[in-house]
PDB file of N, CA and C in Angstrom:
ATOM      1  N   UNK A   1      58.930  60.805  48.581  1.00  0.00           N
ATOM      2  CA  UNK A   1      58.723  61.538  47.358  1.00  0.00           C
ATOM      3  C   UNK A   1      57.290  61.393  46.870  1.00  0.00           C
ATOM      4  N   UNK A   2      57.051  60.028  47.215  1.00  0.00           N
ATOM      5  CA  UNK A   2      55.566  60.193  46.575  1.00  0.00           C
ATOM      6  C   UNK A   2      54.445  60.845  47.453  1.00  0.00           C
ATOM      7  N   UNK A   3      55.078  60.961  48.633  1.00  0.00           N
ATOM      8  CA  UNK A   3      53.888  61.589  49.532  1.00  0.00           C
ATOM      9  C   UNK A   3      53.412  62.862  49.187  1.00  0.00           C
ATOM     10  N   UNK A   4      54.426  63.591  48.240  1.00  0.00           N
ATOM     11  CA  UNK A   4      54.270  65.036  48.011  1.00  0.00           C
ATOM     12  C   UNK A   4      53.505  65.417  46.079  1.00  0.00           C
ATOM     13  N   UNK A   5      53.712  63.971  45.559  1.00  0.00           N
ATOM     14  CA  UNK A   5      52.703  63.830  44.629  1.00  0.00           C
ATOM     15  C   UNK A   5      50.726  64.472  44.968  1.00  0.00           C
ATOM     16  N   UNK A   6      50.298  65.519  44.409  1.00  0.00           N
ATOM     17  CA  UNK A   6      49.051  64.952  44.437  1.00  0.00           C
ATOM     18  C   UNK A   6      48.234  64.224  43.617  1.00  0.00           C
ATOM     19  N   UNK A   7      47.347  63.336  44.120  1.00  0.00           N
ATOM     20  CA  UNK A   7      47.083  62.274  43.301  1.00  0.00           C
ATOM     21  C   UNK A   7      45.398  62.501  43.330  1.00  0.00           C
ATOM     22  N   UNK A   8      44.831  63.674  43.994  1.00  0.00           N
ATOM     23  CA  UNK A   8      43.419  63.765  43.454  1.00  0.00           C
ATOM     24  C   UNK A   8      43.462  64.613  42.139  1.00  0.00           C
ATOM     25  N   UNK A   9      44.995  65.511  41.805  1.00  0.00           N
ATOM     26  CA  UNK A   9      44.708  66.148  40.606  1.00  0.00           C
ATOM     27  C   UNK A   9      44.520  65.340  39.106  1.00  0.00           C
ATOM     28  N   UNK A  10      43.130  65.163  38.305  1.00  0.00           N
ATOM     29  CA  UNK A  10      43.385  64.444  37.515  1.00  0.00           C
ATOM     30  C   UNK A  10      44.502  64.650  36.178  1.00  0.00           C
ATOM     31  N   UNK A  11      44.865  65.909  36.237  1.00  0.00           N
ATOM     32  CA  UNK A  11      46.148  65.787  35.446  1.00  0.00           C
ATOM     33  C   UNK A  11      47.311  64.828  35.562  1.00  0.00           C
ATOM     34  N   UNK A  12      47.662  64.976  37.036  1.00  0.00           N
ATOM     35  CA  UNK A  12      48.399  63.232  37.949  1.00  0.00           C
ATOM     36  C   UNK A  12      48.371  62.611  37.523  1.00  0.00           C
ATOM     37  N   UNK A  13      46.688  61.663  37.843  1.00  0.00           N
ATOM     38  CA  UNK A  13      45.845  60.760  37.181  1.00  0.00           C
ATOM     39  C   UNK A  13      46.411  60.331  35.726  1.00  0.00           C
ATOM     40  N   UNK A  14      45.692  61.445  35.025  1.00  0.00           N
ATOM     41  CA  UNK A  14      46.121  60.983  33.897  1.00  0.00           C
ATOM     42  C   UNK A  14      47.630  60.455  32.592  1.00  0.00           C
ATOM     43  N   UNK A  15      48.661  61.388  33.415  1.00  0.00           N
ATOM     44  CA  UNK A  15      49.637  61.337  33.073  1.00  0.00           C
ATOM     45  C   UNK A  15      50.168  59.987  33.715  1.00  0.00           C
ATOM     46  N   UNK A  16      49.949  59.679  34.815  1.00  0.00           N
ATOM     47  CA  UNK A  16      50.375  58.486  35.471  1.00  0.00           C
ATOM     48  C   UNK A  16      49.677  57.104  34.513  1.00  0.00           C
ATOM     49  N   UNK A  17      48.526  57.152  34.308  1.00  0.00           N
ATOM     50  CA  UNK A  17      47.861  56.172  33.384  1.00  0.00           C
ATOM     51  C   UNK A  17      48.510  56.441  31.820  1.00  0.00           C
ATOM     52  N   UNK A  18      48.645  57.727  31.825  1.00  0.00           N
ATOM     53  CA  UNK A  18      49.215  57.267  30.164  1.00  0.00           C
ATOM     54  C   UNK A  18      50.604  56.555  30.292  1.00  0.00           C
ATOM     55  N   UNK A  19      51.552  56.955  31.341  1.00  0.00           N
ATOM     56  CA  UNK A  19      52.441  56.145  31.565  1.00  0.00           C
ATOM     57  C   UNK A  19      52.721  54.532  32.050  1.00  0.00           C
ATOM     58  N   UNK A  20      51.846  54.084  32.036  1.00  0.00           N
ATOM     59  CA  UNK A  20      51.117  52.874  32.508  1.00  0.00           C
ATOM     60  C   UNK A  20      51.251  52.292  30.913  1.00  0.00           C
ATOM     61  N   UNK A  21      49.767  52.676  30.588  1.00  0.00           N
ATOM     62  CA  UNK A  21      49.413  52.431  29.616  1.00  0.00           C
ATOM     63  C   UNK A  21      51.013  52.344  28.295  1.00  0.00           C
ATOM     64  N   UNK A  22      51.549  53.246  28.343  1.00  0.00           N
ATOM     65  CA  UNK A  22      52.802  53.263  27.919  1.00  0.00           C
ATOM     66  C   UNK A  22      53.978  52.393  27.503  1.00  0.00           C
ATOM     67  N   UNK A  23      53.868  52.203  28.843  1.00  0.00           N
ATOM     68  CA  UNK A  23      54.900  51.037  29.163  1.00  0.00           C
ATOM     69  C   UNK A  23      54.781  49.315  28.575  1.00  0.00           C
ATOM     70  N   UNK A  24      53.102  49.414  28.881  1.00  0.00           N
ATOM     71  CA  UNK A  24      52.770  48.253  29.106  1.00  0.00           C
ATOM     72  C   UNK A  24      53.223  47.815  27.385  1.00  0.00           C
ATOM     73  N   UNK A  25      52.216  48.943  26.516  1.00  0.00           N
ATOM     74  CA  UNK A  25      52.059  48.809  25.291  1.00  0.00           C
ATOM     75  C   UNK A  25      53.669  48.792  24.570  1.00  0.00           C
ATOM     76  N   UNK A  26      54.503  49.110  25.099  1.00  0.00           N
ATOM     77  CA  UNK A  26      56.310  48.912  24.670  1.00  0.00           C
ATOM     78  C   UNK A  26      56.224  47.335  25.352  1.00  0.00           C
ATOM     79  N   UNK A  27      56.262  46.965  26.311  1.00  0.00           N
ATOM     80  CA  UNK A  27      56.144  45.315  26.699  1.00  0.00           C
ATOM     81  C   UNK A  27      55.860  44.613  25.819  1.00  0.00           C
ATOM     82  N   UNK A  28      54.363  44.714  25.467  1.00  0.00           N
ATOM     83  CA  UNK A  28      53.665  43.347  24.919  1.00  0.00           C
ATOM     84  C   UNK A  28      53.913  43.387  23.513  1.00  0.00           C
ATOM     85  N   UNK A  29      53.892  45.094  23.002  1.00  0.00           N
ATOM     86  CA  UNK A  29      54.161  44.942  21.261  1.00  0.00           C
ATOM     87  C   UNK A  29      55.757  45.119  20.878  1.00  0.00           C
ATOM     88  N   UNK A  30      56.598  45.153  21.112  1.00  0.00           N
ATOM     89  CA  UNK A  30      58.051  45.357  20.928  1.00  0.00           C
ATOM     90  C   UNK A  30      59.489  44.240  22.002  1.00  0.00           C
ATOM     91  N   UNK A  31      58.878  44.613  23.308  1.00  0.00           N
ATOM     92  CA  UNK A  31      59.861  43.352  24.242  1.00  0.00           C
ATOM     93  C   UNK A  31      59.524  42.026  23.698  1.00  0.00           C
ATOM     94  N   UNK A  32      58.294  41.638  24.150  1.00  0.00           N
ATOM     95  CA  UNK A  32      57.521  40.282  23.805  1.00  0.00           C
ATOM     96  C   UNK A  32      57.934  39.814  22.212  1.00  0.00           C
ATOM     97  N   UNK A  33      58.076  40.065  21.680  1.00  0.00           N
ATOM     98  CA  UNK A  33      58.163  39.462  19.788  1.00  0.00           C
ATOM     99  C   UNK A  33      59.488  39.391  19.721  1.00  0.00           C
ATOM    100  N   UNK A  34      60.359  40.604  20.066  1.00  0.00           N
ATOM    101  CA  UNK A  34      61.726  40.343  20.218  1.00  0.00           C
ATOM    102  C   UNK A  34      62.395  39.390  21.114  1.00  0.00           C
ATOM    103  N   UNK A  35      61.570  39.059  22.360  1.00  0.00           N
ATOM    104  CA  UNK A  35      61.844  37.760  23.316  1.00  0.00           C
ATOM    105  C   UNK A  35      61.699  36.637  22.710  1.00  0.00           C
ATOM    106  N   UNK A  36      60.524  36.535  21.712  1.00  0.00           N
ATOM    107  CA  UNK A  36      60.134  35.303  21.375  1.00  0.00           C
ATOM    108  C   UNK A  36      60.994  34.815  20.367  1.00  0.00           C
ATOM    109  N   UNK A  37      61.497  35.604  19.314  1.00  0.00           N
ATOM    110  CA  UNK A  37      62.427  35.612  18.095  1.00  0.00           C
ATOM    111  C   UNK A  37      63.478  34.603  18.332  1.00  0.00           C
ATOM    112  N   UNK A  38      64.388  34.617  19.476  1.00  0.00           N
ATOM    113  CA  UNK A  38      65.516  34.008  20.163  1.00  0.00           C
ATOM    114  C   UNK A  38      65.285  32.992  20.456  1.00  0.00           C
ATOM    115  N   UNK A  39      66.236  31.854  20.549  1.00  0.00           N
ATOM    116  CA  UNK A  39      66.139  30.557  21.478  1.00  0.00           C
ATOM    117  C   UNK A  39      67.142  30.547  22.497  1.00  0.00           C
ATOM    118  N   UNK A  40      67.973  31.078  22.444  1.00  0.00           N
ATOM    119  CA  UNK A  40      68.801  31.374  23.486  1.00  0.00           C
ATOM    120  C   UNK A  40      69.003  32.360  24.204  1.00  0.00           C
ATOM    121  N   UNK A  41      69.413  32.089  25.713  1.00  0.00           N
ATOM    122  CA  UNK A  41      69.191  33.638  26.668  1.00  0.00           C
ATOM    123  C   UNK A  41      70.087  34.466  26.308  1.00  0.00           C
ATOM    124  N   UNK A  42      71.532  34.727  26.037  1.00  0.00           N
ATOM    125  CA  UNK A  42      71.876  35.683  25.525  1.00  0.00           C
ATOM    126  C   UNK A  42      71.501  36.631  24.785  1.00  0.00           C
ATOM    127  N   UNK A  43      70.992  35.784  23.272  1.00  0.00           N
ATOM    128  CA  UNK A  43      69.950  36.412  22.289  1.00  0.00           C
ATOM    129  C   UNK A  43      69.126  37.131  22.568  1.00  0.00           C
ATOM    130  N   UNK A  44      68.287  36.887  23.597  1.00  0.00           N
ATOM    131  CA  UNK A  44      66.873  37.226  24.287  1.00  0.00           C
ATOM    132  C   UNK A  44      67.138  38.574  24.849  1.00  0.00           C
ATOM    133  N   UNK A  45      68.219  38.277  26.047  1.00  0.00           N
ATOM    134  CA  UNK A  45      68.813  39.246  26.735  1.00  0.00           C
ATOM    135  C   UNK A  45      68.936  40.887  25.663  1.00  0.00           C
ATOM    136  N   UNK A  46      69.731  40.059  24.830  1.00  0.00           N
ATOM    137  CA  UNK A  46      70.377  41.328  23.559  1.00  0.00           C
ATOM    138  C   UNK A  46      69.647  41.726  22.747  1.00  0.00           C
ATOM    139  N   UNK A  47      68.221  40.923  22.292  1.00  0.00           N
ATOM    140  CA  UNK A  47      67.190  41.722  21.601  1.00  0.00           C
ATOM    141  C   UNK A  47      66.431  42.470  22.408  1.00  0.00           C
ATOM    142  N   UNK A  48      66.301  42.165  23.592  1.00  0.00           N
ATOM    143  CA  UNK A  48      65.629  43.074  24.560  1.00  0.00           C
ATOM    144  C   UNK A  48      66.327  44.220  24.858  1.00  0.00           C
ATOM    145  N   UNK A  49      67.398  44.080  24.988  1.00  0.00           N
ATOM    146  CA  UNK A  49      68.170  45.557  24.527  1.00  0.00           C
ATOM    147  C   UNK A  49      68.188  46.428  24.278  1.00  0.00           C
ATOM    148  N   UNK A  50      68.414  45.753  23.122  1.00  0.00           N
ATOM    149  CA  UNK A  50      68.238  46.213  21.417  1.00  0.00           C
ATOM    150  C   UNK A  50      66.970  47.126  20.823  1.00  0.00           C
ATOM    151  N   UNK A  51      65.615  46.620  21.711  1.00  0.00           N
ATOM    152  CA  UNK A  51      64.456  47.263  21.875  1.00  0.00           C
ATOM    153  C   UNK A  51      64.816  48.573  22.236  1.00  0.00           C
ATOM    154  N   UNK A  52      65.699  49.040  23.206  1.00  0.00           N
ATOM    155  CA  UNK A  52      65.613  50.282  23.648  1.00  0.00           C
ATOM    156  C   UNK A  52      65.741  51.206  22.575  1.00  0.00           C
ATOM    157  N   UNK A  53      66.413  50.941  21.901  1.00  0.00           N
ATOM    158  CA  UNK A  53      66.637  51.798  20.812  1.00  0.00           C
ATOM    159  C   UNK A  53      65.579  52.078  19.856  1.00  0.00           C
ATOM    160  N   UNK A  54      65.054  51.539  19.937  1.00  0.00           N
ATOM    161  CA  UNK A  54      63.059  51.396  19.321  1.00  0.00           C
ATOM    162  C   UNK A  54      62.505  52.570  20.494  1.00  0.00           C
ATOM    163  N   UNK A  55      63.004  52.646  21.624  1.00  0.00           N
ATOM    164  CA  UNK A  55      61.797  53.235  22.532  1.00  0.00           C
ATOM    165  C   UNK A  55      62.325  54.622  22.216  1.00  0.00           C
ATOM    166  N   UNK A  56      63.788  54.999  22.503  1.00  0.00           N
ATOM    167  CA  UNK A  56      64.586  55.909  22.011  1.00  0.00           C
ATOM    168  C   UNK A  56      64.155  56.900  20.970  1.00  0.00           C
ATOM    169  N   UNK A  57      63.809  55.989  19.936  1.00  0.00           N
ATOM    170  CA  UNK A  57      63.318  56.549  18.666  1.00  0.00           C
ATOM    171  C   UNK A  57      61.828  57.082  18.706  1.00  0.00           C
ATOM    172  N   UNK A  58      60.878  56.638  19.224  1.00  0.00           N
ATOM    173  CA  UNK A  58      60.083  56.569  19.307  1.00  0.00           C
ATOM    174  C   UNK A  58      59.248  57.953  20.510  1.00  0.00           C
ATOM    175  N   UNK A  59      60.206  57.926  21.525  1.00  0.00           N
ATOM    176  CA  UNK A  59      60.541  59.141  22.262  1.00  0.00           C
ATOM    177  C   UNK A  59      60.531  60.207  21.787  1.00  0.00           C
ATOM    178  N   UNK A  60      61.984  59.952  20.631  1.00  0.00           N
ATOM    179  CA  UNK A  60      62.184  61.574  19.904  1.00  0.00           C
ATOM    180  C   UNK A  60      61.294  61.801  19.112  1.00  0.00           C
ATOM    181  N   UNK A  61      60.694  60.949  18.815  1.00  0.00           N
ATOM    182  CA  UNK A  61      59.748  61.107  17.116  1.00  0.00           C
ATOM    183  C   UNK A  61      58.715  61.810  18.064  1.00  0.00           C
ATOM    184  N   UNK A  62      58.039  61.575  19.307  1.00  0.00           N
ATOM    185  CA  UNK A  62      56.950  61.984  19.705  1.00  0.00           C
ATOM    186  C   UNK A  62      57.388  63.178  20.054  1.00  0.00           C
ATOM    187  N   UNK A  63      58.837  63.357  20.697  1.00  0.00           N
ATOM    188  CA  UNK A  63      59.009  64.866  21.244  1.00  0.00           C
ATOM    189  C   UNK A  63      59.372  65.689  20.017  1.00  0.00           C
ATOM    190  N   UNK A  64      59.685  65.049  18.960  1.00  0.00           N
ATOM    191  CA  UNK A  64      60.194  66.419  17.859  1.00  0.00           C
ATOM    192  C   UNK A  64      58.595  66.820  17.487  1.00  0.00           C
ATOM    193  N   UNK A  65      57.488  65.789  17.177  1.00  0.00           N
ATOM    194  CA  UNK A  65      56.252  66.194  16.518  1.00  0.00           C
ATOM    195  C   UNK A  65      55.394  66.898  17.726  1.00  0.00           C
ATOM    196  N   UNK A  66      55.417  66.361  18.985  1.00  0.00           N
ATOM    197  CA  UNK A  66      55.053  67.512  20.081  1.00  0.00           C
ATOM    198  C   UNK A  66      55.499  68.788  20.023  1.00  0.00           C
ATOM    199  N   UNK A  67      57.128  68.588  19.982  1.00  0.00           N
ATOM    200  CA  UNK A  67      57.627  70.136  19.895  1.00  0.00           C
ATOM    201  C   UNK A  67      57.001  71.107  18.360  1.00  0.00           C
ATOM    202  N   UNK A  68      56.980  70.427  17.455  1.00  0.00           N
ATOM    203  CA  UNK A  68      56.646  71.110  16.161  1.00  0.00           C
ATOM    204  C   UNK A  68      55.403  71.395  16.218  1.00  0.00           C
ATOM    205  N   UNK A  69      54.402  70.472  16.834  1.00  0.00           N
ATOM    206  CA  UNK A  69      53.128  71.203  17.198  1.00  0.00           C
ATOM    207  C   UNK A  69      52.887  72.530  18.134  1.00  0.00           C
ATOM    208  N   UNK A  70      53.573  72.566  19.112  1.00  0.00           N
ATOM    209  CA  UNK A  70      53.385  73.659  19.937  1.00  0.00           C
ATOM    210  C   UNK A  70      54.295  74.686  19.207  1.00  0.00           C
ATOM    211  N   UNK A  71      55.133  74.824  18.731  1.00  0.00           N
ATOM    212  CA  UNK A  71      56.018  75.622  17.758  1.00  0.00           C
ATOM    213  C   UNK A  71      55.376  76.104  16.537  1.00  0.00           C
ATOM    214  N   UNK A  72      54.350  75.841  15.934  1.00  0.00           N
ATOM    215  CA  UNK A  72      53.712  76.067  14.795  1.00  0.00           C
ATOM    216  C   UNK A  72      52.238  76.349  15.059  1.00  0.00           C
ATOM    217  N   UNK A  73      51.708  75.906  16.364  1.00  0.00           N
ATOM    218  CA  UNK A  73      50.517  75.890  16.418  1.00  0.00           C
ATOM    219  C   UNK A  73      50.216  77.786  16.061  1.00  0.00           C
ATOM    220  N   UNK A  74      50.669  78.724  16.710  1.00  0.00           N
ATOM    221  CA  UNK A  74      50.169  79.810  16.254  1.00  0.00           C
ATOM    222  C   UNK A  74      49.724  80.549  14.963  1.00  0.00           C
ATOM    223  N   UNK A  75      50.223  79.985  14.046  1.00  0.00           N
ATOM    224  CA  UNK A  75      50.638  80.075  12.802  1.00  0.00           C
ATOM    225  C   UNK A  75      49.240  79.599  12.105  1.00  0.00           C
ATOM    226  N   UNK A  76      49.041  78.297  12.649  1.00  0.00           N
ATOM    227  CA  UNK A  76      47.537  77.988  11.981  1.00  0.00           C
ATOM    228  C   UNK A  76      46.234  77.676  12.765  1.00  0.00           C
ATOM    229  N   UNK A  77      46.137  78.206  14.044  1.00  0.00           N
ATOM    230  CA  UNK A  77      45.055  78.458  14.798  1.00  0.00           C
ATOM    231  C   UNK A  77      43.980  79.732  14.427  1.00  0.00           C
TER     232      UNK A  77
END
C-alpha cells in the first residue's frame, strides 16, 4: 500500500508531517498528564482511554469549523 503512496508530492509531505506532528502533540499534552495523574495501572490504563474522547472532540470541533469555513467561505470572499 505504501508503495503506491507518492511521497515526492509535497502535499503527501505535508499532510503526513501534520499527522506526525499531530499525534505527537495529543501524546505529550493530553496522554502524558493523564498518565501521570494515576498511581495505579488500571487508572492509567482508563485515563488513557478516557483521552480518546478528548481527541474525538477535538476532531469534530476541527471538522465542524473546517466544514463551516469552506461552507461560508463564498459568502465573504
Amino acid at each position: 500500500m505504501l508503495s503506491a503512496i507518492d511521497f515526492s508530492n509535497p502535499v503527501t509531505i505535508s499532510l503526513i508531517l501534520t499527522g506526525v506532528v499531530a499525534a505527537g502533540a495529543y501524546a505529550v499534552f493530553i496522554v502524558v498528564p493523564a498518565w501521570a495523574s494515576y498511581g495505579r495501572a488500571w487508572e492509567r490504563v482508563a485515563a488513557s482511554f478516557l483521552t480518546l474522547f478528548i481527541l474525538a472532540a477535538m476532531i469534530g470541533l476541527g471538522t465542524a469549523l473546517g466544514g463551516a469555513i469552506v461552507w461560508f467561505y463564498d459568502q465573504y470572499s
